[in-house]
Protein backbone atom coordinates (compact mmCIF):
# COMPACT_ATOMS: atom_id res chain seq x y z
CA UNK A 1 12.54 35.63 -16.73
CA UNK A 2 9.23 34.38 -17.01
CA UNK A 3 7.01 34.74 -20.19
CA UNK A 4 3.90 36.65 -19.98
CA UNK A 5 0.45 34.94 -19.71
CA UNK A 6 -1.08 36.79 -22.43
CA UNK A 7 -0.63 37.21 -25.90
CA UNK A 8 -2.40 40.12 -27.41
CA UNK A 9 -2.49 40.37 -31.57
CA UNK A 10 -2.57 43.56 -32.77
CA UNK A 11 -2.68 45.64 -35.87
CA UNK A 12 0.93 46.34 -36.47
CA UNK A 13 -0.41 50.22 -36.92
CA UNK A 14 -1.54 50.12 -33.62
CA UNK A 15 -4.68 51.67 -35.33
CA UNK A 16 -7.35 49.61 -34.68
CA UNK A 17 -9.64 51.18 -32.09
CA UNK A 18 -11.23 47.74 -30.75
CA UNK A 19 -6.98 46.22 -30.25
CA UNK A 20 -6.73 49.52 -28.26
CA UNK A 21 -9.83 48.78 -26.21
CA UNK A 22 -8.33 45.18 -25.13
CA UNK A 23 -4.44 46.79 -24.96
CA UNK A 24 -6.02 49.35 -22.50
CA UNK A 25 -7.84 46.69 -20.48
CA UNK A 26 -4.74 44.31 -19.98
CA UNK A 27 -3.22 47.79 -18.73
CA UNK A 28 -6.04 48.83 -16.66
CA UNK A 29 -6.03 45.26 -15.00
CA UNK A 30 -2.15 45.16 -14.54
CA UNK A 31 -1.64 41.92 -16.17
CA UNK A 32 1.76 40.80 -17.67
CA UNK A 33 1.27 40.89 -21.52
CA UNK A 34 2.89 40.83 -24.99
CA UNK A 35 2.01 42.37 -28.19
CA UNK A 36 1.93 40.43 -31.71
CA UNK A 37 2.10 42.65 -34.76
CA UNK A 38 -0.07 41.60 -37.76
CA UNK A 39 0.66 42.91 -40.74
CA UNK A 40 -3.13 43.88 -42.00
CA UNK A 41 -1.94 45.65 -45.13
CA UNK A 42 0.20 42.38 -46.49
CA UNK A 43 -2.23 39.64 -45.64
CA UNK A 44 -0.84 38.56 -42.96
CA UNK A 45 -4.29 37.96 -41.02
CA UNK A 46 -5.17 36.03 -43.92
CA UNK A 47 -2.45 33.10 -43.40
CA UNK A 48 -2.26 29.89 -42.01
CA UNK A 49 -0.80 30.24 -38.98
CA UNK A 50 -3.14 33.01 -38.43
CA UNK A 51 -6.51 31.69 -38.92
CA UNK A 52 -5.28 28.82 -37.46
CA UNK A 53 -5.38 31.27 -34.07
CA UNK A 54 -8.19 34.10 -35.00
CA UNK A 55 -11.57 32.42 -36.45
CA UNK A 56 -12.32 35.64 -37.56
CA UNK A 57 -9.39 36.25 -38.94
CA UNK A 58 -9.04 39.90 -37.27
CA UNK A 59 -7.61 41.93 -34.53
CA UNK A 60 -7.23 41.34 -31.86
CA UNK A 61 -7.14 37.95 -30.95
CA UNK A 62 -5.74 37.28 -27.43
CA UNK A 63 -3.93 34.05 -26.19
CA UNK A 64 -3.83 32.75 -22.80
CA UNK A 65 -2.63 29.45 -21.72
CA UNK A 66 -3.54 28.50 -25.36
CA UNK A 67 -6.88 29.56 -25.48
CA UNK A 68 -6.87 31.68 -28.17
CA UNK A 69 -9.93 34.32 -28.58
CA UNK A 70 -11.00 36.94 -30.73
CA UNK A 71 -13.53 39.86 -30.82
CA UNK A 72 -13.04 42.57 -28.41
CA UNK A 73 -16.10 42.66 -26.35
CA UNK A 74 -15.67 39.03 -25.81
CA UNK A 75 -11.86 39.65 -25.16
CA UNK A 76 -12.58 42.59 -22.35
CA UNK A 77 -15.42 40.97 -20.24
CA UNK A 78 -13.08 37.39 -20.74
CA UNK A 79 -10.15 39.47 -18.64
CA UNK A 80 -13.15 41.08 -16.75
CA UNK A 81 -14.17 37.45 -15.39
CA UNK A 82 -11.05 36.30 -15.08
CA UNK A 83 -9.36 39.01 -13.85
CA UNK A 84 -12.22 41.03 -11.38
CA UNK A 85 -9.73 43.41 -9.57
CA UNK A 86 -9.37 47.14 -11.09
CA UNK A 87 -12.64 46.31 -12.92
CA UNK A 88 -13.16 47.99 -16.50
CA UNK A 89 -17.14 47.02 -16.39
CA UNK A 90 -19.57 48.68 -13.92
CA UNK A 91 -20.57 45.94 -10.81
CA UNK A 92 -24.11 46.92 -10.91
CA UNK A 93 -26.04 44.77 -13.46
CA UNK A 94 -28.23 47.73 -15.36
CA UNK A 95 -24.68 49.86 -15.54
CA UNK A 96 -22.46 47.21 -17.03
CA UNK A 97 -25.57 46.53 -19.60
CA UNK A 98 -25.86 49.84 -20.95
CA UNK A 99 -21.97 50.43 -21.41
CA UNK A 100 -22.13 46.57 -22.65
CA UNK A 101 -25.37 47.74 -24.86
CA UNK A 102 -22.88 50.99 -25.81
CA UNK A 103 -19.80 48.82 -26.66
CA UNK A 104 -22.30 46.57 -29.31
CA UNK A 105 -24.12 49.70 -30.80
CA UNK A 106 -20.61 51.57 -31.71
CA UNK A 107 -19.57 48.10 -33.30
CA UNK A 108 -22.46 47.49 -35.18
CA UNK A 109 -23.93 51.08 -36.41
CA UNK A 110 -22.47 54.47 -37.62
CA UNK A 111 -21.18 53.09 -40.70
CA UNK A 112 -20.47 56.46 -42.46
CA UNK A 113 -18.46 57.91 -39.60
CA UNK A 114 -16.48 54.99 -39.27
CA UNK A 115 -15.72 54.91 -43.57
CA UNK A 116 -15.39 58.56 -43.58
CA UNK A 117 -13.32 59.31 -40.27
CA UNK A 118 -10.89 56.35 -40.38
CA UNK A 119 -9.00 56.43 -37.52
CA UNK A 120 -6.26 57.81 -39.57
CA UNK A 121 -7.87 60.98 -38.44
CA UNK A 122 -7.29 59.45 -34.88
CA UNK A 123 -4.33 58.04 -34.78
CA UNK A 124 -1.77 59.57 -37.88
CA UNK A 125 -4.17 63.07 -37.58
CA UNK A 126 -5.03 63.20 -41.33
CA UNK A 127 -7.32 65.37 -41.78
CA UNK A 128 -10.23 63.88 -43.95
CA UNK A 129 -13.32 66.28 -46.15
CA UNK A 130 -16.31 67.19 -45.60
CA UNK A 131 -19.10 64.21 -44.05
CA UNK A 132 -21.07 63.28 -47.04
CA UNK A 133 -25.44 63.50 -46.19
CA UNK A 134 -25.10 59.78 -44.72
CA UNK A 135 -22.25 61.13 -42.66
CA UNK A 136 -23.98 63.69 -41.46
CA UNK A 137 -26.82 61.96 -40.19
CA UNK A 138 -24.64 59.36 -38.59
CA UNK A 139 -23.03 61.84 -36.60
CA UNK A 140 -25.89 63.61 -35.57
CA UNK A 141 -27.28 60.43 -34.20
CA UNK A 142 -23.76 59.91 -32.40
CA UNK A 143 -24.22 63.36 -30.74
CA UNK A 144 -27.98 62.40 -29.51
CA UNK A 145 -27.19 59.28 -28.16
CA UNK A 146 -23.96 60.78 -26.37
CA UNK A 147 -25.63 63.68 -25.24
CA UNK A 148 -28.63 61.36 -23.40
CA UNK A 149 -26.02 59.03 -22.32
CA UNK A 150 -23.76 61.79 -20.90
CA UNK A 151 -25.66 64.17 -18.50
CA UNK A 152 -24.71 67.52 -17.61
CA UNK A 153 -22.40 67.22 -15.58
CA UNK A 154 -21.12 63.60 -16.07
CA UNK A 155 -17.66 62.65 -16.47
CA UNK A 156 -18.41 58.79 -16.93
CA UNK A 157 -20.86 56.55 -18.98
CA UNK A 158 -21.80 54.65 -15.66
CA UNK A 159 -20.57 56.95 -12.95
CA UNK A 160 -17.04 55.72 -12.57
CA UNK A 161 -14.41 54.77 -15.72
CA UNK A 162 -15.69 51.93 -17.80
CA UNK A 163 -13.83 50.22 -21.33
CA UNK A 164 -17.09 51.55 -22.99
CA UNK A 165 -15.46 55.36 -22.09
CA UNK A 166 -12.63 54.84 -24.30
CA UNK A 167 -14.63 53.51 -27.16
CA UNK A 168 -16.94 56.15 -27.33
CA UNK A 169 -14.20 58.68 -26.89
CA UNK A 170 -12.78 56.87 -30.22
CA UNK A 171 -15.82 57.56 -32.50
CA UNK A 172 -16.21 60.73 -31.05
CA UNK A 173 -12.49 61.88 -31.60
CA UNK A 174 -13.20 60.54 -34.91
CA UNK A 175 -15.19 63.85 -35.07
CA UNK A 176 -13.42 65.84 -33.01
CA UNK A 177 -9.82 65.41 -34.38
CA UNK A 178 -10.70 66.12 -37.69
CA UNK A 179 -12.65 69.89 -36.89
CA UNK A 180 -15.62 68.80 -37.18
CA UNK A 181 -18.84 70.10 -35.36
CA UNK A 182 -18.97 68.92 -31.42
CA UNK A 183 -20.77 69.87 -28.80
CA UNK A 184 -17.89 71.52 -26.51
CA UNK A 185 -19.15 69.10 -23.37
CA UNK A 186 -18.52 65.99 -25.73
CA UNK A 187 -15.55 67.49 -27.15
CA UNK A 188 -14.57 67.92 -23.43
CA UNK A 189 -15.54 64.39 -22.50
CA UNK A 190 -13.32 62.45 -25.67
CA UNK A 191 -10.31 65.00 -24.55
CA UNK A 192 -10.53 63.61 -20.59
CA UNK A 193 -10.78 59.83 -22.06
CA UNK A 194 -7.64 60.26 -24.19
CA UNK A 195 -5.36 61.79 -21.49
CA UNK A 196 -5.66 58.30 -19.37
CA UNK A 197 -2.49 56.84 -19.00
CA UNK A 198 -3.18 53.30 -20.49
CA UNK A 199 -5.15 55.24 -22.98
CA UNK A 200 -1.94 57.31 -23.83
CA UNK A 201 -0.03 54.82 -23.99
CA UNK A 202 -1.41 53.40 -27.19
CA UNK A 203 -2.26 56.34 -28.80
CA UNK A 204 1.73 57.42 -28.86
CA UNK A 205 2.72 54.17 -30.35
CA UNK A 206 5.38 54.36 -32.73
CA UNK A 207 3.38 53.70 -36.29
CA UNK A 208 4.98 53.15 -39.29
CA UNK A 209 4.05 55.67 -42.52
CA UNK A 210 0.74 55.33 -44.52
């Protein structure tokens, strides 16, 4: 039997939302893949042979034909070029900016929803307190920027299913899942991302106990 092309590191709680982005990419695309546990909680992303693989020392880091790479943005538009069939980015060049612009903002902003909705609330459904002020405004921002970005009406960020869908249906289920306020349309929206197969997949992983 032949070994699969791809490598994909994960968190071995199958709990980080940016290994799920890549997992559900490599599903989305078809391609022959295994997983790599990494122990987050004992280090393990910390040691040798690790950082030897991951300069970021993070997950995920994917391998392929010993190219190792790291970061999932770069990791999903990597498959994306590689890989064009079943295509997880928009074709038209304004479309696959904004979900690529949507992708970096959810990285790099929203702090307080992110520290104060783990995605234990998302995938172990602990349910966390109430959103401290900062929280608050974070996810009132969230809901603006969703709401423009989602029309009446719209099922998709650009139209059809894009990789940015399931990562805003993340931070908004970060929300959601806990009882928090949500517009019902949003609320709607995260549900429809979450019952995709590849997305299902991950999120009934077997996880070990916190």
């Amino acid at each position: 039997m032949s070994q699969p092309q791809f490598h994909l590191y994960v968190d071995a709680r199958h709990a980080s939302p940016y290994a799920m982005s890549v997992y559900v990419t490599l599903r989305e695309k078809g391609l022959d893949f295994d997983t790599v546990l990494v122990d987050l909680d004992d280090g393990a992303n910390q040691a040798d042979d690790y950082t030897r693989l991951s300069l970021t020392q993070r997950v995920p880091t994917l391998l392929h034909n010993g190219f190792a790479l790291s970061e999932s943005s770069a990791i999903t538009e990597y498959l994306e070029d590689l890989h064009p069939g079943n295509p997880v980015y928009p074709s038209d060049p304004q479309e696959r900016a904004r979900v690529r612009q949507v992708q970096a903002w959810l990285r790099s902003d929203l702090v307080p929803i992110r520290e104060e909705r783990s995605t234990v609330v998302v995938f172990y459904g602990v349910k966390l307190g109430p959103l401290s002020a900062a929280g608050q405004a974070a996810a009132r921002k969230l809901i603006g920027a969703a709401e423009a970005l989602l029309p009446e009406g719209s099922d998709y960020l650009a139209g059809q299913w894009s990789i940015a869908d399931v990562e805003l249906a993340v931070m908004l289920n970060r929300l959601a899942l806990n009882g928090d306020p949500l517009p019902e349309r949003l609320r709607a929206y995260a549900a429809r991302q979450w019952q995709r197969p590849s997305v299902q997949e991950w999120v009934n992983k077997q996880r070990p106990a916190l």
